[in-house]
Protein backbone atom coordinates (compact mmCIF):
# COMPACT_ATOMS: atom_id res chain seq x y z
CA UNK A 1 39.06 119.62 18.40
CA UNK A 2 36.71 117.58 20.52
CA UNK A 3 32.88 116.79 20.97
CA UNK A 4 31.89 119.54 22.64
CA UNK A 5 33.16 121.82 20.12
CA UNK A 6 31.03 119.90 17.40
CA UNK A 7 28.11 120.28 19.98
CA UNK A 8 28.75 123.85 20.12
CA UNK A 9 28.82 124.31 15.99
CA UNK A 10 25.57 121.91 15.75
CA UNK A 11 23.66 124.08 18.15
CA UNK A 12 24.68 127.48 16.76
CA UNK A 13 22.96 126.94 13.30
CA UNK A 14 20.40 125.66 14.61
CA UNK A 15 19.82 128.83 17.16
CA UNK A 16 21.55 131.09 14.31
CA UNK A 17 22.50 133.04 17.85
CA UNK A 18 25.54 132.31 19.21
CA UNK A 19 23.56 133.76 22.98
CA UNK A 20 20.47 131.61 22.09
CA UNK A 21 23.18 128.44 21.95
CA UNK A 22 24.93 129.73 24.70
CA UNK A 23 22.55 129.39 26.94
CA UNK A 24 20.88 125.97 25.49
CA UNK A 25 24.06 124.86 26.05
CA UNK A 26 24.58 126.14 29.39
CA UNK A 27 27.93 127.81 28.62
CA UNK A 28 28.89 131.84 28.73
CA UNK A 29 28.67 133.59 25.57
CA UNK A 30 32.48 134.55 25.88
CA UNK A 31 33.26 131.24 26.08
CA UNK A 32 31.62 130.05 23.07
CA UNK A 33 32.43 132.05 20.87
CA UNK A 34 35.97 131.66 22.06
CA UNK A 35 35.23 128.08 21.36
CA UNK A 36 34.15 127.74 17.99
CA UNK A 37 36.86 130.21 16.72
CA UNK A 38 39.49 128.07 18.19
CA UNK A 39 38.20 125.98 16.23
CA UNK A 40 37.74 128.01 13.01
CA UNK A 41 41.60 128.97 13.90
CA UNK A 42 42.78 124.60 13.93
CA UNK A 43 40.68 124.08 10.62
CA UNK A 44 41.37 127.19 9.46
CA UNK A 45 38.59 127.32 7.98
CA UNK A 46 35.25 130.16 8.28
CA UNK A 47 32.28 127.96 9.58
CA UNK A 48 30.22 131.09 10.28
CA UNK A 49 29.33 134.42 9.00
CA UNK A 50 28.38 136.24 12.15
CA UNK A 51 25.99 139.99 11.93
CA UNK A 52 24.34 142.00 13.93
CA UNK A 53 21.37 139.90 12.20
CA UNK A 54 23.07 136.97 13.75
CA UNK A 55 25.62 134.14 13.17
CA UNK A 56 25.04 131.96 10.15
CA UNK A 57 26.79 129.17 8.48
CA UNK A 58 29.08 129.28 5.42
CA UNK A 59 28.66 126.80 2.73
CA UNK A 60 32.04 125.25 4.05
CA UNK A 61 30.16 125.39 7.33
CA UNK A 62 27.33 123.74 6.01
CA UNK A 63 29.10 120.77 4.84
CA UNK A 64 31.21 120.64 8.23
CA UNK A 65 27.87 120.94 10.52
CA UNK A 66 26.23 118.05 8.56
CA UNK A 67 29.31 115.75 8.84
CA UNK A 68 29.12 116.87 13.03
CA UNK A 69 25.94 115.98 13.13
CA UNK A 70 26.39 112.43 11.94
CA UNK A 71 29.77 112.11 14.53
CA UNK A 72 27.49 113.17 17.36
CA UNK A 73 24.65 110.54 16.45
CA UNK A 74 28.24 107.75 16.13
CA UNK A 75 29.24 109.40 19.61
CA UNK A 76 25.88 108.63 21.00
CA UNK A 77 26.05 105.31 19.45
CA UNK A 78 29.32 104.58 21.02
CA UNK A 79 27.98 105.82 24.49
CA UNK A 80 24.96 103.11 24.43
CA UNK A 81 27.07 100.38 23.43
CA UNK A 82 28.88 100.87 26.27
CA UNK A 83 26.62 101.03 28.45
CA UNK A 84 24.77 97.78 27.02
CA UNK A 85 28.19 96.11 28.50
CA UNK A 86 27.49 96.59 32.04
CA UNK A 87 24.30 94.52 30.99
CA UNK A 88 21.91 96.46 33.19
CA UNK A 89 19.56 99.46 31.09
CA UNK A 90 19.71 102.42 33.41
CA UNK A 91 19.24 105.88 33.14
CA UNK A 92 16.22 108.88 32.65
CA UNK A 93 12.96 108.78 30.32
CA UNK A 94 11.36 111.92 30.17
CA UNK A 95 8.18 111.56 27.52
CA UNK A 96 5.61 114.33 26.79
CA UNK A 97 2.40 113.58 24.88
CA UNK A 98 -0.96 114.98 23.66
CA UNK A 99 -3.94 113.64 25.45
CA UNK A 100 -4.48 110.87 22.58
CA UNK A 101 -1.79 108.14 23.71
CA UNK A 102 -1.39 109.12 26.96
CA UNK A 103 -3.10 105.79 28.76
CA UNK A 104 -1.17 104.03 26.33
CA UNK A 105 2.12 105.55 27.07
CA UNK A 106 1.27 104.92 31.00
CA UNK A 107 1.03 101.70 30.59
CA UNK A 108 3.89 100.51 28.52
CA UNK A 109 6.33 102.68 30.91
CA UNK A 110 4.83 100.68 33.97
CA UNK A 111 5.87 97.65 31.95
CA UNK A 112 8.73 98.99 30.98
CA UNK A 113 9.85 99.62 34.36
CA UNK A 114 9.00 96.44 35.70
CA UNK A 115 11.66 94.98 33.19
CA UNK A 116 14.22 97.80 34.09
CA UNK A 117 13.90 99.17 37.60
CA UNK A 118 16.53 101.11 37.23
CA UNK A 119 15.03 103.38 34.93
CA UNK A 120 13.89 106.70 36.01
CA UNK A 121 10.69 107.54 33.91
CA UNK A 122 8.61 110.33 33.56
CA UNK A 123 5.55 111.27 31.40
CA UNK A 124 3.27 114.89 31.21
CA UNK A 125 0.72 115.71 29.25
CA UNK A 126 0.58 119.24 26.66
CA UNK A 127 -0.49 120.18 23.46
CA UNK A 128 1.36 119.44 20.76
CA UNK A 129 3.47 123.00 20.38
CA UNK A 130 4.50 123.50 23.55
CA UNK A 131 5.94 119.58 23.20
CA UNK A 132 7.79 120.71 20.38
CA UNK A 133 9.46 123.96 22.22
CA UNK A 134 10.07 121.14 24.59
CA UNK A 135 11.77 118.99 22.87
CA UNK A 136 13.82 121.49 20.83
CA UNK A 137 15.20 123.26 24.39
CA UNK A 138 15.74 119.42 25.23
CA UNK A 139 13.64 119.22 28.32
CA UNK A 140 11.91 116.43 27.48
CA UNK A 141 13.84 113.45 25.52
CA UNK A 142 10.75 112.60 23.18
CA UNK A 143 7.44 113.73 22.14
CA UNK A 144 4.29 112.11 20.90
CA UNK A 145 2.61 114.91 18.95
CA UNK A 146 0.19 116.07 16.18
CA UNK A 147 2.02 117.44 13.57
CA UNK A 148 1.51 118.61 10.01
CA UNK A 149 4.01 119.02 7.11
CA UNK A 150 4.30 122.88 7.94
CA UNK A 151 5.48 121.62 11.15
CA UNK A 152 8.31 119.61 9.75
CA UNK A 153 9.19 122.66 7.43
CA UNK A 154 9.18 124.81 10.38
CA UNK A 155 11.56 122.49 13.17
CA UNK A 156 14.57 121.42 10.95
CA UNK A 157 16.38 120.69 13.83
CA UNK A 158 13.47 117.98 15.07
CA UNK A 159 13.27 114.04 13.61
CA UNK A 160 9.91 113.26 12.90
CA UNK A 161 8.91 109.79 12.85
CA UNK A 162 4.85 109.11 11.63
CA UNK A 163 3.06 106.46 13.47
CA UNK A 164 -0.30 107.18 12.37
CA UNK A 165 -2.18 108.94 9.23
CA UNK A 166 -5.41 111.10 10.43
CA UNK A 167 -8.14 113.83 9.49
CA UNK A 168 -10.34 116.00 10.94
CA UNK A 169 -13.66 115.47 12.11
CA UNK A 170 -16.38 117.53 13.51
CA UNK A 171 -18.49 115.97 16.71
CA UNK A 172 -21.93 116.44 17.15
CA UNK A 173 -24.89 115.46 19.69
CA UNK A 174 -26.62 112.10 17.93
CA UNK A 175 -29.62 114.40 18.67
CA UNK A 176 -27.97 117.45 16.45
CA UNK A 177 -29.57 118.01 12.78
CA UNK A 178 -25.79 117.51 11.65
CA UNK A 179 -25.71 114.52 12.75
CA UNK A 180 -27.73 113.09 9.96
CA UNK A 181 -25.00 113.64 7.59
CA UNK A 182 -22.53 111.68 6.10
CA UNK A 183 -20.15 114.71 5.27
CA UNK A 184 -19.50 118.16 6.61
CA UNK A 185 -19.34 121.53 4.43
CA UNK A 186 -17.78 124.58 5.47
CA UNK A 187 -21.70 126.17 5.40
CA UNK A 188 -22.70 123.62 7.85
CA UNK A 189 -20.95 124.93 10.54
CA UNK A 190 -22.34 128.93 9.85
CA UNK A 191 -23.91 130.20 13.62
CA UNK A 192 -22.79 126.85 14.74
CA UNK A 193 -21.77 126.73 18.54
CA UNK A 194 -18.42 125.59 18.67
CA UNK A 195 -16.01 124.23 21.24
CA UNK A 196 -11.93 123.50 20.63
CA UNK A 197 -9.10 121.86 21.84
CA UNK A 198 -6.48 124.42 22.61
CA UNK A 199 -4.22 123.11 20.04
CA UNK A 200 -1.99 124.82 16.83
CA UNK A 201 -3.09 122.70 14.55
CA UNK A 202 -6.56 122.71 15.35
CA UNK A 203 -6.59 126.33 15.27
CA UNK A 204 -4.78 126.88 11.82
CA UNK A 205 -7.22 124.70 10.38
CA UNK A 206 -9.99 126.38 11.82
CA UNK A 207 -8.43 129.61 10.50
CA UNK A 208 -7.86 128.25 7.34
CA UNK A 209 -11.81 127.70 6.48
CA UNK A 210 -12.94 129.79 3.96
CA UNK A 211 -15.90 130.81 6.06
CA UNK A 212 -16.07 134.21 7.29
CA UNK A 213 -15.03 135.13 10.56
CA UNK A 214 -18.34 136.54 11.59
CA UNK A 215 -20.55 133.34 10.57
CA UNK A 216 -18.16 131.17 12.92
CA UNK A 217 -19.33 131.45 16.55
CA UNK A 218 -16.12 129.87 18.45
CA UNK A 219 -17.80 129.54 22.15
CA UNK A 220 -13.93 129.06 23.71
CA UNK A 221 -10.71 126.84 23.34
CA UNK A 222 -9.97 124.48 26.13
CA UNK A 223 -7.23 121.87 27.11
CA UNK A 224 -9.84 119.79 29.12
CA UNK A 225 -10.81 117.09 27.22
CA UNK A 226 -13.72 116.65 30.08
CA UNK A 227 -15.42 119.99 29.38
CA UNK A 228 -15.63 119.51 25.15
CA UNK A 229 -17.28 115.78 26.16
CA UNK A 230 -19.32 117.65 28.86
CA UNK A 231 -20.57 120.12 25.85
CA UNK A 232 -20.76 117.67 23.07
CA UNK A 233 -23.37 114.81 25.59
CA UNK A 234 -25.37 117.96 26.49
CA UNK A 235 -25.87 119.12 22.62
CA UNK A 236 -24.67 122.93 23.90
CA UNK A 237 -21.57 122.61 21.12
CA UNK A 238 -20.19 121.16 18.63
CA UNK A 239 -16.36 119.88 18.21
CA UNK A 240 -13.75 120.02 15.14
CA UNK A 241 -10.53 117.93 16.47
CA UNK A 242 -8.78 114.83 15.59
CA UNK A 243 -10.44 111.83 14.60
CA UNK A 244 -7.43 110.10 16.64
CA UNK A 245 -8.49 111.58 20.16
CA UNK A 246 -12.12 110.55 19.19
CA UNK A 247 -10.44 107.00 19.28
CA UNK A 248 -7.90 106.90 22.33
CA UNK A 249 -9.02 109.51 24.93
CA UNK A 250 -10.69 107.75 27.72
CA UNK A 251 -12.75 110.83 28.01
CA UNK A 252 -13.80 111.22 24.58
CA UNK A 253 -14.17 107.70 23.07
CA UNK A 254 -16.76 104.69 23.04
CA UNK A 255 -19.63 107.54 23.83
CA UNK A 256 -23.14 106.89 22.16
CA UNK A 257 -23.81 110.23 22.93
CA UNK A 258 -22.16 111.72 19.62
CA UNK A 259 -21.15 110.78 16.57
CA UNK A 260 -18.04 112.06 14.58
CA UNK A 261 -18.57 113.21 10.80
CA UNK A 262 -15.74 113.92 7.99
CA UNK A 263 -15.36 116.63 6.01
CA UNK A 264 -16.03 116.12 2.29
CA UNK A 265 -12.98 115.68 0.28
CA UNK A 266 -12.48 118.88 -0.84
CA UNK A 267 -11.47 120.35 2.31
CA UNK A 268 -7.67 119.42 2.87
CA UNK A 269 -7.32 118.55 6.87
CA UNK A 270 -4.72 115.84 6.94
CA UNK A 271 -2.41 115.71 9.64
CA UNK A 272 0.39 112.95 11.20
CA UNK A 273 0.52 111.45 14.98
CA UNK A 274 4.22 109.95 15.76
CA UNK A 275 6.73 111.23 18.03
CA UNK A 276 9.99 113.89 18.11
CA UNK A 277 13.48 114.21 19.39
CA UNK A 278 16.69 115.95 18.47
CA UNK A 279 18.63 115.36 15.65
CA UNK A 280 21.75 116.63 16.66
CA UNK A 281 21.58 114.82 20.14
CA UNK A 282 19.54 112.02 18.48
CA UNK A 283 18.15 109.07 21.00
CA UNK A 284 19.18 107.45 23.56
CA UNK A 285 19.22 103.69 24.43
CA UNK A 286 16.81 104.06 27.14
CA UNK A 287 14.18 105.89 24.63
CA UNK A 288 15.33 103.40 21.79
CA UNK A 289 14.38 100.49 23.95
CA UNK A 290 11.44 102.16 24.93
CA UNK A 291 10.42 103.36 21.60
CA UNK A 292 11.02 99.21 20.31
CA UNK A 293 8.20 98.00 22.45
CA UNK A 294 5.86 100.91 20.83
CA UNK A 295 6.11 99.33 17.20
C-alpha cells in the first residue's frame, strides 16, 4: 500500500469512473485499475462495485475512502511542515475569482509576494461555475466564488468555506420609476428591459421567478461588468445580480447614477461568497498562508 494508491481510491468515488480518474490523475486506465485491485487483493477486501453504469464504492469502501481522505490531508500536513524547515515559503498560487474580490485579491498577492519572492502567483478572473469545474479538475488551487446551498449539495468533493452572507438586488437608473421603491415584486419587473451577468446562480434565480416567461424581456447575459454599468447610467436596462458586486467591482460601485433595491422578503434569493478547494488534496501551505492574511 502507499499514497498514491489512496489517491487513486479518493479520486475514483469521487469520478465514480475509473477513466474519468484515470485521466484526472494522469495515469492509464490499465494501470489503475491494476492499482486499486492490488490493493483490494493486500486488504482483501471489495472497495468497489464496478458496472457498466460505472465503479462505485462498497460500504466497506466507504468507510476505507473516508479514513484515506483524512491520511491524505495528514500527508499534506506532513509535506508543509517540512517544508516550513527550510524556513523559506516557496512554491505556486494559482487563485481564480468572480469579478467581486478581484482588486482585492490583486492586491494582497502583490503583498504577499513582496514578503515571499519566491512564490509563483497567479490570479484569473471567471464566473463562478466554470471556477468550480476548475477547481474540481485541480487547475486552479482555490476559488473565490458565489455559491448557494444547491451548490454544496451538488460538489461533495469541494470544501466550502463562507466569507460573506448576501442577496439579490435589482439596479435601476435613479431616473427609473422603480427607483422610487423601497422593495421589488416579481410584477415590477413585467416588460422590464433587463441586462445579466453571465452567471449560474444568477440565472437559476432568474428562472426560478414565478413570472412568466413571456412578461420577462431578458435583453442579453454578459460577463462584462462595463457593458451592464454602461446600460444601467444610460437608463436602457435594468440589472438583477449580487448586492456584493454592487459593493466591490470598481466598475459597478460608488455610482450615483443607480441605485440598488431588495426584493421583499418573500422572495428567497440568498446566496454565500467564500472560496473552494479540494478535499481530498486539501490546501497547501502556500494557499494557507495566503488564505491567513484574507481573515
Amino acid at each position: 500500500m502507499n499514497i498514491e494508491q489512496l489517491k487513486y481510491i479518493v479520486e475514483i468515488s469521487h469520478s465514480s469512473s475509473l477513466k474519468t480518474a484515470a485521466t484526472k490523475l494522469n495515469i492509464s486506465l490499465p494501470a489503475l485499475s491494476q492499482s486499486v485491485t492490488k490493493l483490494e487483493k493486500e486488504l482483501n477486501i471489495e472497495i468497489f462495485h464496478r458496472s457498466r453504469k460505472g465503479t462505485y464504492p462498497t460500504e466497506e469502501g466507504k468507510i476505507l475512502i473516508q479514513k484515506a481522505t483524512g491520511v491524505l490531508e495528514k500527508f499534506q500536513e506532513f509535506l508543509d511542515e517540512a517544508e516550513s524547515f527550510a524556513h523559506i515559503l516557496k512554491g505556486e498560487l494559482k487563485i481564480a475569482t468572480f469579478p467581486g474580490p478581484l482588486d482585492l485579491l490583486a492586491d494582497q498577492i502583490t503583498l504577499y509576494k513582496k514578503e515571499f519572492p519566491y512564490i509563483k502567483a497567479s490570479i484569473e478572473e471567471d464566473n463562478s461555475q466554470h471556477i468550480i469545474e476548475k477547481v474540481k479538475k485541480e487547475e486552479i488551487d482555490i476559488g473565490f466564488i458565489i455559491y448557494t446551498e444547491e451548490d454544496i449539495k451538488k460538489n461533495s468533493s469541494l470544501h466550502f468555506h463562507k466569507l460573506y452572507d448576501g442577496c439579490m438586488v435589482v439596479a435601476v437608473n435613479k431616473d427609473s420609476p422603480l427607483a422610487n421603491n423601497e422593495n421589488i415584486t416579481e410584477e415590477m419587473l413585467i416588460n422590464q428591459p433587463i441586462i445579466l451577468y453571465n452567471d449560474h446562480s444568477i440565472l437559476e434565480f432568474v428562472q426560478n421567478l414565478d413570472i412568466v416567461d413571456d412578461d420577462m424581456e431578458i435583453l442579453f447575459t454578459t460577463n462584462n461588468v462595463e457593458t451592464i454599468r454602461y446600460a444601467l447610467e444610460r437608463n436602457t436596462a435594468i440589472n438583477i445580480g449580487y448586492d456584493y458586486a454592487f459593493k466591490t467591482i470598481t466598475g459597478l460601485a460608488n455610482n450615483d447614477s443607480y441605485v440598488t433595491l431588495p426584493f421583499v422578503d418573500t422572495i428567497i434569493n440568498s446566496y454565500y461568497f467564500g472560496y473552494i478547494y479540494p478535499i481530498d488534496k486539501g490546501i497547501s501551505k502556500v494557499a494557507k498562508e495566503f488564505l491567513n492574511r484574507l481573515t
